[in-house]
N, C-alpha and C. Protein backbone atom coordinates (compact mmCIF):
# COMPACT_ATOMS: atom_id res chain seq x y z
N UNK A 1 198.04 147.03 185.40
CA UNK A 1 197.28 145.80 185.36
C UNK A 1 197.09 145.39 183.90
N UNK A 2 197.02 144.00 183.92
CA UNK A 2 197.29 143.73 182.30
C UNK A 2 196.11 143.36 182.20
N UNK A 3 195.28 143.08 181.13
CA UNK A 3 193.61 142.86 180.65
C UNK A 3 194.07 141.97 179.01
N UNK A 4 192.97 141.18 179.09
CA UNK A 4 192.94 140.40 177.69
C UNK A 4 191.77 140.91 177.19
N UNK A 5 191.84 141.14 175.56
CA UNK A 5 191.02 141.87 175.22
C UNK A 5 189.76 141.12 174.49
N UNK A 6 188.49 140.63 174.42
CA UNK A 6 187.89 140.24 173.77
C UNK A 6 187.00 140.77 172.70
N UNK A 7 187.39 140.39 171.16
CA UNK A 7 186.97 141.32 169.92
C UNK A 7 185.40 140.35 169.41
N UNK A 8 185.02 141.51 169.05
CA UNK A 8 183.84 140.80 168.50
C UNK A 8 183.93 140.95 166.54
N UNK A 9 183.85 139.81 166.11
CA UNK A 9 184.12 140.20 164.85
C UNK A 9 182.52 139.38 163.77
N UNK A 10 182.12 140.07 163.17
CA UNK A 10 180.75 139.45 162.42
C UNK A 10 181.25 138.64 161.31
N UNK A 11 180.39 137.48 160.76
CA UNK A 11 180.74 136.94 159.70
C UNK A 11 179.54 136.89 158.62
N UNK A 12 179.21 137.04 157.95
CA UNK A 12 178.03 136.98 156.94
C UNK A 12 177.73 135.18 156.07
N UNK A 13 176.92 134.65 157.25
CA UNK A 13 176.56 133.21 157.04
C UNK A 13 176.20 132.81 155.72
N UNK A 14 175.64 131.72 154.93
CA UNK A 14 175.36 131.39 153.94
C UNK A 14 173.74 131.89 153.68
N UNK A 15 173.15 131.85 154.95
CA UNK A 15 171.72 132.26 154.84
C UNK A 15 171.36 134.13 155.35
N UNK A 16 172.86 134.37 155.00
CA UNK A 16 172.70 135.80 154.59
C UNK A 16 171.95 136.65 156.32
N UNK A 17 172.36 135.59 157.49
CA UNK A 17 172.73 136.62 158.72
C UNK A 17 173.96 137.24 159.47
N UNK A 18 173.85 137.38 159.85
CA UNK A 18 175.38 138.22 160.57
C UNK A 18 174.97 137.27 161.93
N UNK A 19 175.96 136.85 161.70
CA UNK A 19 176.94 136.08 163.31
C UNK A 19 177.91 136.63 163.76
N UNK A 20 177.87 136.80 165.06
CA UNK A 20 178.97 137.62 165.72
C UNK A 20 179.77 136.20 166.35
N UNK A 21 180.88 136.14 166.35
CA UNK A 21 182.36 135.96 166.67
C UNK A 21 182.88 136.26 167.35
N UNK A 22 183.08 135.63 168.96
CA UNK A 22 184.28 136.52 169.68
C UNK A 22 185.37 135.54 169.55
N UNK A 23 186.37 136.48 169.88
CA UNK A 23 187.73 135.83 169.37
C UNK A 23 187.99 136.44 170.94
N UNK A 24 189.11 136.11 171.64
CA UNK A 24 190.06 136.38 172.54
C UNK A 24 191.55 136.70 171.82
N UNK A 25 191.88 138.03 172.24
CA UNK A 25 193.04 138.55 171.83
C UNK A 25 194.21 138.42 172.57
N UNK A 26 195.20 138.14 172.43
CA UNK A 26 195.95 138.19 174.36
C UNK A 26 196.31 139.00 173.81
N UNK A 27 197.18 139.71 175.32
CA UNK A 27 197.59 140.67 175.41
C UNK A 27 199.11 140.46 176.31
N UNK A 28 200.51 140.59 175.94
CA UNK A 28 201.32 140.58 176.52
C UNK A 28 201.26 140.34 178.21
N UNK A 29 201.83 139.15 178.50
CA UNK A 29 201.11 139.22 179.80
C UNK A 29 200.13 138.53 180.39
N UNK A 30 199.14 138.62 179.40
CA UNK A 30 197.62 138.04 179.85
C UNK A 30 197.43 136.89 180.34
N UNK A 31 196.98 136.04 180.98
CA UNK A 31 196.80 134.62 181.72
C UNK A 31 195.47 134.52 181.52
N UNK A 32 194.32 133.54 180.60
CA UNK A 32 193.55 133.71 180.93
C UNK A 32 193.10 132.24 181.58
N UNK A 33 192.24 132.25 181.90
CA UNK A 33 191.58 131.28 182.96
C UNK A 33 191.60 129.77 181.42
N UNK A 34 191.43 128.89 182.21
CA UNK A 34 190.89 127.53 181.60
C UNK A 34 189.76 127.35 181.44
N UNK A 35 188.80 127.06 181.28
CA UNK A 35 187.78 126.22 181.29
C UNK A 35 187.53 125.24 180.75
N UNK A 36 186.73 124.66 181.74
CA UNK A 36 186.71 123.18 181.90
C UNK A 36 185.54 123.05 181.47
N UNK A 37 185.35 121.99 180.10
CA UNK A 37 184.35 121.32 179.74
C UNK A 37 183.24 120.82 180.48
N UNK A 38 182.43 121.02 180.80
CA UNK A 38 181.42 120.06 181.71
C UNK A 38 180.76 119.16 180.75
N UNK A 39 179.81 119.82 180.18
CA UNK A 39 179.10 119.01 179.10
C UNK A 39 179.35 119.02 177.45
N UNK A 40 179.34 118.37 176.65
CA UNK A 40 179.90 118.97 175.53
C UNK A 40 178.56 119.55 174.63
N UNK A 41 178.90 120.42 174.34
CA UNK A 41 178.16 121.46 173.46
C UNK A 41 178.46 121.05 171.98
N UNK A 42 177.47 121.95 171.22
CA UNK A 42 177.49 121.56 169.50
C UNK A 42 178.93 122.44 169.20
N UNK A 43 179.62 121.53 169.33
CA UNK A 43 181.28 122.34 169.12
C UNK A 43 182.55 121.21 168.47
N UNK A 44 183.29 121.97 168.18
CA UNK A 44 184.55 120.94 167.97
C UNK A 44 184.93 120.22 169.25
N UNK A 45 184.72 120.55 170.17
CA UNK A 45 185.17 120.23 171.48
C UNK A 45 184.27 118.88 171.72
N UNK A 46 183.05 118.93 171.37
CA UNK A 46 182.53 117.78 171.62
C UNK A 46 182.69 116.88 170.70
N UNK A 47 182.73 117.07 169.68
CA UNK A 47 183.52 116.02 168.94
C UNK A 47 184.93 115.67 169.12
N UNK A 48 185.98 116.63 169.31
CA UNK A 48 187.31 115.65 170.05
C UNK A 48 186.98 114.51 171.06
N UNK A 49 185.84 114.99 172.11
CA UNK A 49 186.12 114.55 173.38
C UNK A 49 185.24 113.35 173.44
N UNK A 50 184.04 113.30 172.48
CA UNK A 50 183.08 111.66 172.16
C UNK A 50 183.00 110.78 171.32
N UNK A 51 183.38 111.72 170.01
CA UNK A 51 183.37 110.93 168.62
C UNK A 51 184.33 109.46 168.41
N UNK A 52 183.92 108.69 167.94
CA UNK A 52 184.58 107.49 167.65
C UNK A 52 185.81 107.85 166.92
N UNK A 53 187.18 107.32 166.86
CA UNK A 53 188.58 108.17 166.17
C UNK A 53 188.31 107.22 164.92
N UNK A 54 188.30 107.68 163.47
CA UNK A 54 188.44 106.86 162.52
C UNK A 54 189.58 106.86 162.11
N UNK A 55 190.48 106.02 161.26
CA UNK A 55 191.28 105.32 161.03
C UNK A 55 191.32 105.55 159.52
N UNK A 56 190.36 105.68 158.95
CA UNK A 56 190.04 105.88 157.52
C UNK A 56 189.91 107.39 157.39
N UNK A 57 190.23 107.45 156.18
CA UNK A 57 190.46 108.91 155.39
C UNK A 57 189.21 109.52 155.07
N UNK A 58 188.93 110.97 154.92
CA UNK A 58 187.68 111.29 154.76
C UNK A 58 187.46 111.12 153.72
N UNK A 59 185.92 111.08 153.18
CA UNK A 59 185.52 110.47 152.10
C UNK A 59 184.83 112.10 151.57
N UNK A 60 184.81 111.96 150.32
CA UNK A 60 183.97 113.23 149.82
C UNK A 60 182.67 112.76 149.02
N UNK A 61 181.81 113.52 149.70
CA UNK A 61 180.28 113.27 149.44
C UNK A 61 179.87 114.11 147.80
N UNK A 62 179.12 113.13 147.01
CA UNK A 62 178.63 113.63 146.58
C UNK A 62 176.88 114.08 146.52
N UNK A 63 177.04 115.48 145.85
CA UNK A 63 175.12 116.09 146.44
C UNK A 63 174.44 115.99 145.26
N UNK A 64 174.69 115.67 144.02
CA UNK A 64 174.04 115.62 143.42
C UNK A 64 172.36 114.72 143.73
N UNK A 65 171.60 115.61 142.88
CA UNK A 65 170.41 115.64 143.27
C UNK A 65 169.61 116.01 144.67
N UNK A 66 170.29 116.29 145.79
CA UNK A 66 170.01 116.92 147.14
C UNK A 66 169.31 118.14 146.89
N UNK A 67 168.37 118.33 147.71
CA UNK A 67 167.59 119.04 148.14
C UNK A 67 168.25 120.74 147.73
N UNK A 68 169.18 120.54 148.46
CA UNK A 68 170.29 121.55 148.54
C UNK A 68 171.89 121.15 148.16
N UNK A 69 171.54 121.85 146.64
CA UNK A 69 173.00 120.90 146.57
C UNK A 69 174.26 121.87 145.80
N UNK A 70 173.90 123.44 146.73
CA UNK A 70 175.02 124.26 146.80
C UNK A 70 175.92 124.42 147.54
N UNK A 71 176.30 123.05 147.86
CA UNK A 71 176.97 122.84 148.96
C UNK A 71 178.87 123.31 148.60
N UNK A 72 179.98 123.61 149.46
CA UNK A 72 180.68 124.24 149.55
C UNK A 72 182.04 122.95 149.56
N UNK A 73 182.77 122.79 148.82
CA UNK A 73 183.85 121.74 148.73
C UNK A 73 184.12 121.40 150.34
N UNK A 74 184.38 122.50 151.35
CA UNK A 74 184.89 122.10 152.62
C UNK A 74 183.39 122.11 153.70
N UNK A 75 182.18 121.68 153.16
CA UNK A 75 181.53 121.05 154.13
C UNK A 75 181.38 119.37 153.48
N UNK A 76 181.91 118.98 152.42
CA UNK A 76 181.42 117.86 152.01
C UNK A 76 182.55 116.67 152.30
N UNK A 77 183.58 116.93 153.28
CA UNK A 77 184.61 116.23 153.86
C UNK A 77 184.31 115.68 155.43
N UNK A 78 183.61 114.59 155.37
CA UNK A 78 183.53 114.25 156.64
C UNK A 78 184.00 112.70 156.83
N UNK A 79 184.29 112.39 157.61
CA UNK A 79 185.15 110.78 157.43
C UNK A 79 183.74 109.88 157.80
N UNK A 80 184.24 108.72 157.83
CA UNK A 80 183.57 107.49 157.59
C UNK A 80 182.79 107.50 158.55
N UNK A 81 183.40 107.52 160.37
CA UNK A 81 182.70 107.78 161.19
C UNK A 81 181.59 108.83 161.32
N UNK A 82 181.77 109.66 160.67
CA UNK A 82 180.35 110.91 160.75
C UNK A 82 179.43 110.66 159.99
N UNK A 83 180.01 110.62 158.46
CA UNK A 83 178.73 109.65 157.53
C UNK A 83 177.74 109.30 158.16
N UNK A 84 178.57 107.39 158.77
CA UNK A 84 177.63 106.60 159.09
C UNK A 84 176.92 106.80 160.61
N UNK A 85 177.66 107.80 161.10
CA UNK A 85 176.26 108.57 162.35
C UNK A 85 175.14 109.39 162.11
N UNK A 86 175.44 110.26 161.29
CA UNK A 86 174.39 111.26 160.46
C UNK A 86 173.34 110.49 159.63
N UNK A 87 174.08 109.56 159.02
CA UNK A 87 173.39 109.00 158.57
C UNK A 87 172.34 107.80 158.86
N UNK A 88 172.62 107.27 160.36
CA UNK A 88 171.17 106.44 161.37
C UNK A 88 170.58 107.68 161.95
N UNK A 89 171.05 108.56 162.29
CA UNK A 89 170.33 109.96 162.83
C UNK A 89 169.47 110.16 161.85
N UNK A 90 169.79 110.30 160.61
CA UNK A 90 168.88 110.88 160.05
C UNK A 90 167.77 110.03 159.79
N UNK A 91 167.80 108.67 159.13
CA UNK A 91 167.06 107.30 159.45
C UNK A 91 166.07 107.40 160.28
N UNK A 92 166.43 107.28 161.64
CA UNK A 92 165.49 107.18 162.92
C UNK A 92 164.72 108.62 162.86
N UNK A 93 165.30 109.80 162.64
CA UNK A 93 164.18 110.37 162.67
C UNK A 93 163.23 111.11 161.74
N UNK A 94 164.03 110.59 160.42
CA UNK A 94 162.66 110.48 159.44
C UNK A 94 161.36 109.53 159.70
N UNK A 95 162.12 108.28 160.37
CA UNK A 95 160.99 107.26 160.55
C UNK A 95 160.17 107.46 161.46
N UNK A 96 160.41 108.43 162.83
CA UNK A 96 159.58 108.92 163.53
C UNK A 96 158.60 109.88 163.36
N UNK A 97 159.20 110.75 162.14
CA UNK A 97 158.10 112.02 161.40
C UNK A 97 157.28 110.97 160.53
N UNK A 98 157.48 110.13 159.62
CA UNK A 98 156.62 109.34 159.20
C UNK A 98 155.46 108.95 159.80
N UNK A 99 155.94 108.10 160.38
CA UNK A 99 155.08 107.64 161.85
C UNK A 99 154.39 108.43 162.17
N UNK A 100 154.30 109.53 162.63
CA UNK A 100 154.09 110.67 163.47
C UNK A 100 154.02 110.12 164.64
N UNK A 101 155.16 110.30 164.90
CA UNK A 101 155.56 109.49 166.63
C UNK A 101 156.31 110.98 167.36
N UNK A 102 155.74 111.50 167.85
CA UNK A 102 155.76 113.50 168.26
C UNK A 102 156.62 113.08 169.11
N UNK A 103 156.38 112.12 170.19
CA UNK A 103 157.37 112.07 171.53
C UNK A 103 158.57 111.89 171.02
N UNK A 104 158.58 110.73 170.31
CA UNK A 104 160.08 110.64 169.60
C UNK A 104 160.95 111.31 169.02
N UNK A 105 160.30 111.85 167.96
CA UNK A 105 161.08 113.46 167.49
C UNK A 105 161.44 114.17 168.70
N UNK A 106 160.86 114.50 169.78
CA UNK A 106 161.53 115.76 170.35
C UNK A 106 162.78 114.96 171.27
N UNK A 107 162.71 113.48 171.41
CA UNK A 107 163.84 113.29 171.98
C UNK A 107 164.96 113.28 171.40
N UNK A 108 165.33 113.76 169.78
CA UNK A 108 165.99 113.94 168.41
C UNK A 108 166.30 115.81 168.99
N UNK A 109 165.88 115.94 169.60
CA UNK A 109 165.81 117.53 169.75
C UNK A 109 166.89 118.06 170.75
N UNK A 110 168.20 119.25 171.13
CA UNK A 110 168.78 119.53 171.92
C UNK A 110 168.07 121.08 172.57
N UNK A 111 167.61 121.15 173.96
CA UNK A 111 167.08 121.97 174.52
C UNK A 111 167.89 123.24 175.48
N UNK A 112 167.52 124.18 175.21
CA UNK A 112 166.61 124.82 174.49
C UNK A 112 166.96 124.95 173.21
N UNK A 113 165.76 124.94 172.28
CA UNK A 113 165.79 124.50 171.01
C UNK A 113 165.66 126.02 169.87
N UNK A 114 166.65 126.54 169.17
CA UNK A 114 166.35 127.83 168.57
C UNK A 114 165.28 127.29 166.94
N UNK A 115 164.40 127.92 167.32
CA UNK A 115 163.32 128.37 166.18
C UNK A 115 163.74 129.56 165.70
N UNK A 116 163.05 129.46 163.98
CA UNK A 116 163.29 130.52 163.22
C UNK A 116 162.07 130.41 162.54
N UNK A 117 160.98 131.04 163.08
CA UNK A 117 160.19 130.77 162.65
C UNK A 117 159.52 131.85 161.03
N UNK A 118 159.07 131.66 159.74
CA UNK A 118 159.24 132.45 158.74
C UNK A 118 158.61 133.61 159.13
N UNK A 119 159.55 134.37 158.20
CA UNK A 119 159.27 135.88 158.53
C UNK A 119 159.75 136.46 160.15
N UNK A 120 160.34 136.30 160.70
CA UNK A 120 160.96 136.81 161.78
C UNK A 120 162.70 136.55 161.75
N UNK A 121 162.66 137.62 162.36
CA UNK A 121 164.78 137.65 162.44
C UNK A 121 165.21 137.73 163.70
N UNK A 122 164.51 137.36 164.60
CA UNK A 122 165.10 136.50 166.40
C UNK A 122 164.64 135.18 166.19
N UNK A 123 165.23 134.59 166.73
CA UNK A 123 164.85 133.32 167.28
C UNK A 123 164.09 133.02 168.52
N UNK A 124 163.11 132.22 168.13
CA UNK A 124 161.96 132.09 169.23
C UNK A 124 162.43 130.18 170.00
N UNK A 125 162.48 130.59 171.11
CA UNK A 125 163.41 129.13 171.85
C UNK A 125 161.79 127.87 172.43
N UNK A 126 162.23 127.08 172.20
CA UNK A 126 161.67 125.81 173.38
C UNK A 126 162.54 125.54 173.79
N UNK A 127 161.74 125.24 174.89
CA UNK A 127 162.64 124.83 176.55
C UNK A 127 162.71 123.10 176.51
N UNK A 128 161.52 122.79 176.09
CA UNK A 128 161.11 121.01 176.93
C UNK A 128 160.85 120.30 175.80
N UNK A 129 160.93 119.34 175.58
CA UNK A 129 159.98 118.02 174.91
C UNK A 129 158.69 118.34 175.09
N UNK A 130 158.37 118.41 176.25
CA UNK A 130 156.76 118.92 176.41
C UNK A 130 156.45 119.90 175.34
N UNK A 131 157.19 121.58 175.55
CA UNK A 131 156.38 122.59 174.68
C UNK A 131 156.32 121.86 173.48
N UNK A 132 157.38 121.02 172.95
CA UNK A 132 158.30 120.67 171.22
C UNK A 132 156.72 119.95 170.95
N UNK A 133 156.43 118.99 171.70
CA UNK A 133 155.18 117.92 171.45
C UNK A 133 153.81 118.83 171.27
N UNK A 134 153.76 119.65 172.19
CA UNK A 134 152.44 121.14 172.25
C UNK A 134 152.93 121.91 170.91
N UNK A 135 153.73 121.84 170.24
CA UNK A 135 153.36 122.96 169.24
C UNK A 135 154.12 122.49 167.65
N UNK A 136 153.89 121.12 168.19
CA UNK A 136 154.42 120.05 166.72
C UNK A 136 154.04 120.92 165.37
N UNK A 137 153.28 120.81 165.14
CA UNK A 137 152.37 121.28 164.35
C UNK A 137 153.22 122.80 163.60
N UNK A 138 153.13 123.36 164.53
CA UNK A 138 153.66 124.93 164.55
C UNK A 138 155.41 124.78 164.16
N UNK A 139 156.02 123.82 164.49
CA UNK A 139 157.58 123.81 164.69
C UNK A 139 157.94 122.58 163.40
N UNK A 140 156.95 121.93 163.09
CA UNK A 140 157.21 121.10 162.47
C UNK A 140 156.16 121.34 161.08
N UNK A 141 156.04 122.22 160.33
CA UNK A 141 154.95 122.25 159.40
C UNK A 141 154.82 121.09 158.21
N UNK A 142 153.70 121.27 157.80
CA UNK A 142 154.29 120.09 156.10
C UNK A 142 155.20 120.22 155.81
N UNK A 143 155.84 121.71 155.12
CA UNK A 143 156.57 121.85 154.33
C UNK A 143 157.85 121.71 154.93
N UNK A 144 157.99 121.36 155.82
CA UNK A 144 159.50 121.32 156.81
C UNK A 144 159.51 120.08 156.87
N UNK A 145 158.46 118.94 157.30
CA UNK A 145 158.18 117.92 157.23
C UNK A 145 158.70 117.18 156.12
N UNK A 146 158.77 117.58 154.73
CA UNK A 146 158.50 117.17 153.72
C UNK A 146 160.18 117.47 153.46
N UNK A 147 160.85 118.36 153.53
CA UNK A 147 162.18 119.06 153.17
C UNK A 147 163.07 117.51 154.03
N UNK A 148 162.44 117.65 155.47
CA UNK A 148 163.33 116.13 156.23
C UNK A 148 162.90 114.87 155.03
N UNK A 149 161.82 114.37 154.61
CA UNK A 149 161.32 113.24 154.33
C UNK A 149 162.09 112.89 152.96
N UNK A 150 162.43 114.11 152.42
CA UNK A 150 163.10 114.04 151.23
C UNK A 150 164.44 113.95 151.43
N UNK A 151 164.95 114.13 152.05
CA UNK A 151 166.51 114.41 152.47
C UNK A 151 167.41 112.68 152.39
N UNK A 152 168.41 112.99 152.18
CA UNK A 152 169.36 111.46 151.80
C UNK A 152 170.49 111.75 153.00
N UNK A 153 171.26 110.69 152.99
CA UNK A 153 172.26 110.70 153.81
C UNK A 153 173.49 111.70 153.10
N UNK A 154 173.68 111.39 151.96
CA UNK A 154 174.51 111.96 151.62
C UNK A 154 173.89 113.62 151.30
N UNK A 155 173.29 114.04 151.52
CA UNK A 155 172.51 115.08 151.74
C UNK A 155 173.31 116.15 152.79
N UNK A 156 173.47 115.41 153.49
CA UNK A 156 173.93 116.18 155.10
C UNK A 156 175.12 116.92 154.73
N UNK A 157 175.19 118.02 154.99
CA UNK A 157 176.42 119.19 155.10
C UNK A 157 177.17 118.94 156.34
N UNK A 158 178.34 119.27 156.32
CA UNK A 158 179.27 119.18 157.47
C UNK A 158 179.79 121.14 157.27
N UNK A 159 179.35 121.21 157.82
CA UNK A 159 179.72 123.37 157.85
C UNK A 159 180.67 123.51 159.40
N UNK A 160 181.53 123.00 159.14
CA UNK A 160 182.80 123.54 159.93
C UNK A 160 182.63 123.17 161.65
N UNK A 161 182.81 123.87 162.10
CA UNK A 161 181.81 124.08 163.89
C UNK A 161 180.54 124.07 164.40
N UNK A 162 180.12 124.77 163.54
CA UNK A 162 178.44 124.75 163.31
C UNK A 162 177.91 123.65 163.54
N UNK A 163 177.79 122.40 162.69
CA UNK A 163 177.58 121.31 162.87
C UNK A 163 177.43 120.66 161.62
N UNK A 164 176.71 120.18 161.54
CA UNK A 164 175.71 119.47 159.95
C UNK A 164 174.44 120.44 159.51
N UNK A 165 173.99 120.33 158.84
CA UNK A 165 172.78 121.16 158.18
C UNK A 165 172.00 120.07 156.96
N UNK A 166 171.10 120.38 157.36
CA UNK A 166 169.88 119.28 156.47
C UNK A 166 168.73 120.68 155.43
N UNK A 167 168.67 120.38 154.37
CA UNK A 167 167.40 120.87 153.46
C UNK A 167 168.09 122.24 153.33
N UNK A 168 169.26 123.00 153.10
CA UNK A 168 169.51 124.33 152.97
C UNK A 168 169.31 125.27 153.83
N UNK A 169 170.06 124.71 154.80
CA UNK A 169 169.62 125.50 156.29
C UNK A 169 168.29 125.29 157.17
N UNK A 170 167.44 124.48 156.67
CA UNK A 170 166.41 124.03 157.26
C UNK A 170 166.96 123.85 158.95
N UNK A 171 167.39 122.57 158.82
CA UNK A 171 167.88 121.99 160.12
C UNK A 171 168.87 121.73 159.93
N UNK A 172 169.40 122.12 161.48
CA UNK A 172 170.97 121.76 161.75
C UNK A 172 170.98 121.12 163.03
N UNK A 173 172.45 120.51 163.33
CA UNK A 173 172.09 119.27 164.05
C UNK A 173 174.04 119.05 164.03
N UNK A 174 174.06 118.38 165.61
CA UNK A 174 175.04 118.11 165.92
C UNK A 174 175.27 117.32 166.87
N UNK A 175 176.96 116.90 167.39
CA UNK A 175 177.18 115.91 168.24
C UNK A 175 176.98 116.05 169.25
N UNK A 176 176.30 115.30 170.32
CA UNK A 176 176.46 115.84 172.07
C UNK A 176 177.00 114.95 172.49
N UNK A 177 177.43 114.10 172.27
CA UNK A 177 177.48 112.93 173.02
C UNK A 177 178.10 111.50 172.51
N UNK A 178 178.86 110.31 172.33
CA UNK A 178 179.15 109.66 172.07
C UNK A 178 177.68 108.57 171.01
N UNK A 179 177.44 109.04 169.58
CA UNK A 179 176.73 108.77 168.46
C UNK A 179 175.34 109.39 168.78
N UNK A 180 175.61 110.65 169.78
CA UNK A 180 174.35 111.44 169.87
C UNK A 180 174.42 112.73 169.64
N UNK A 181 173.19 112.40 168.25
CA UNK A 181 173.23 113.65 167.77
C UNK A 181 171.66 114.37 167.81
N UNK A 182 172.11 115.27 167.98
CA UNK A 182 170.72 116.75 168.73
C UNK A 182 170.52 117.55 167.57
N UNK A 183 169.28 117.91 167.47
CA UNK A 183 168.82 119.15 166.13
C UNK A 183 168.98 120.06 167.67
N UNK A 184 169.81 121.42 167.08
CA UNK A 184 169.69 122.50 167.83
C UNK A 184 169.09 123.62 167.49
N UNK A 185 168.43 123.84 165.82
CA UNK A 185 167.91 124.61 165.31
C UNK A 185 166.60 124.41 164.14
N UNK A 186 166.29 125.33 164.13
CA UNK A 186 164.88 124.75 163.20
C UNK A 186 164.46 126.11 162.38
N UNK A 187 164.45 125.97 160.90
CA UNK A 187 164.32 127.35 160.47
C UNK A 187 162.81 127.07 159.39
N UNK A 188 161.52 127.55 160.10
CA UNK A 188 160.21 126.61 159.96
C UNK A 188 159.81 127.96 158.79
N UNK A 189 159.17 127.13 157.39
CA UNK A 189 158.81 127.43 156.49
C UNK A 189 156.83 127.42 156.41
């Protein structure tokens, strides 16, 4: 009987965690199954399958003066179309933390939502808009507050698969959907 082998391989992130990696190995033989997209996830996949196709060449961002502006030659290549999505994303929901418009932010939010909250090395999840609105405060501090409020368009990292990243790993954030984009992570200071 033939078996495909699946390897797990770690990578050592920019914020200095270990991410594990599975890769699928074939194996002479091997057939493995398809799967079929249902919904698109924070992946390359969802960007093939919603993103607007640009026509124009990617543009390279510059970070000077950004928040975080050790940014890496191959996250700062994103074409015209991503720019100018990241960049009303980011718009609308600075203007909602301004505001302090709580409902609004969490609809900016993809659920369940990974927290990192300081000083801990798991991630602590929300499920709902509801908990996100119950523990604003807690998920959203000043100083996290303040890292978004400061942030520019050209600010935004493009890190490969991952997605985008705002404030030096603060928040990251990606496509779900045809010019919808979801924070899927939150690393609260």
């Amino acid at each position: 009987m033939k078996h495909c082998a699946l390897a797990v391989i770690s990578r050592k992130m920019k914020s200095y965690l270990w991410i594990s990696v599975f890769v699928m190995v074939s194996v002479i033989g091997c057939k493995a199954r398809p799967r079929s997209v249902t919904s698109p996830a924070h992946s390359q996949v969802a960007r093939k399958t919603t993103a607007l196709s640009s026509s124009q060449p990617k543009k390279v961002v510059d970070y000077k003066g950004c928040v975080a502006d050790d940014r890496s030659d191959s996250s700062s290549e994103m074409s015209s179309d991503e720019i100018a999505g990241t960049a009303d994303f980011l718009s609308d929901l600075q203007a909602a933390v301004r505001e302090d418009r709580r409902a609004k932010v969490a609809t900016f939010m993809h659920y369940p939502l990974r927290t990192w909250p300081a000083g801990t090395k798991r991630p602590k999840y929300v499920n709902s808009s509801r908990d996100f609105v119950a523990n604003y405060d807690r998920l959203l501090p000043p100083a996290t507050r303040e890292i978004l409020l400061k942030q520019r368009p050209e600010c935004i990292g493009r890190m490969g698969d991952h997605g985008y990243e705002l404030g030096d790993v603060t928040i990251w954030f990606d496509l779900y959907g045809p010019g919808e984009y979801n924070i899927f992570a939150l690393y609260i200071y």
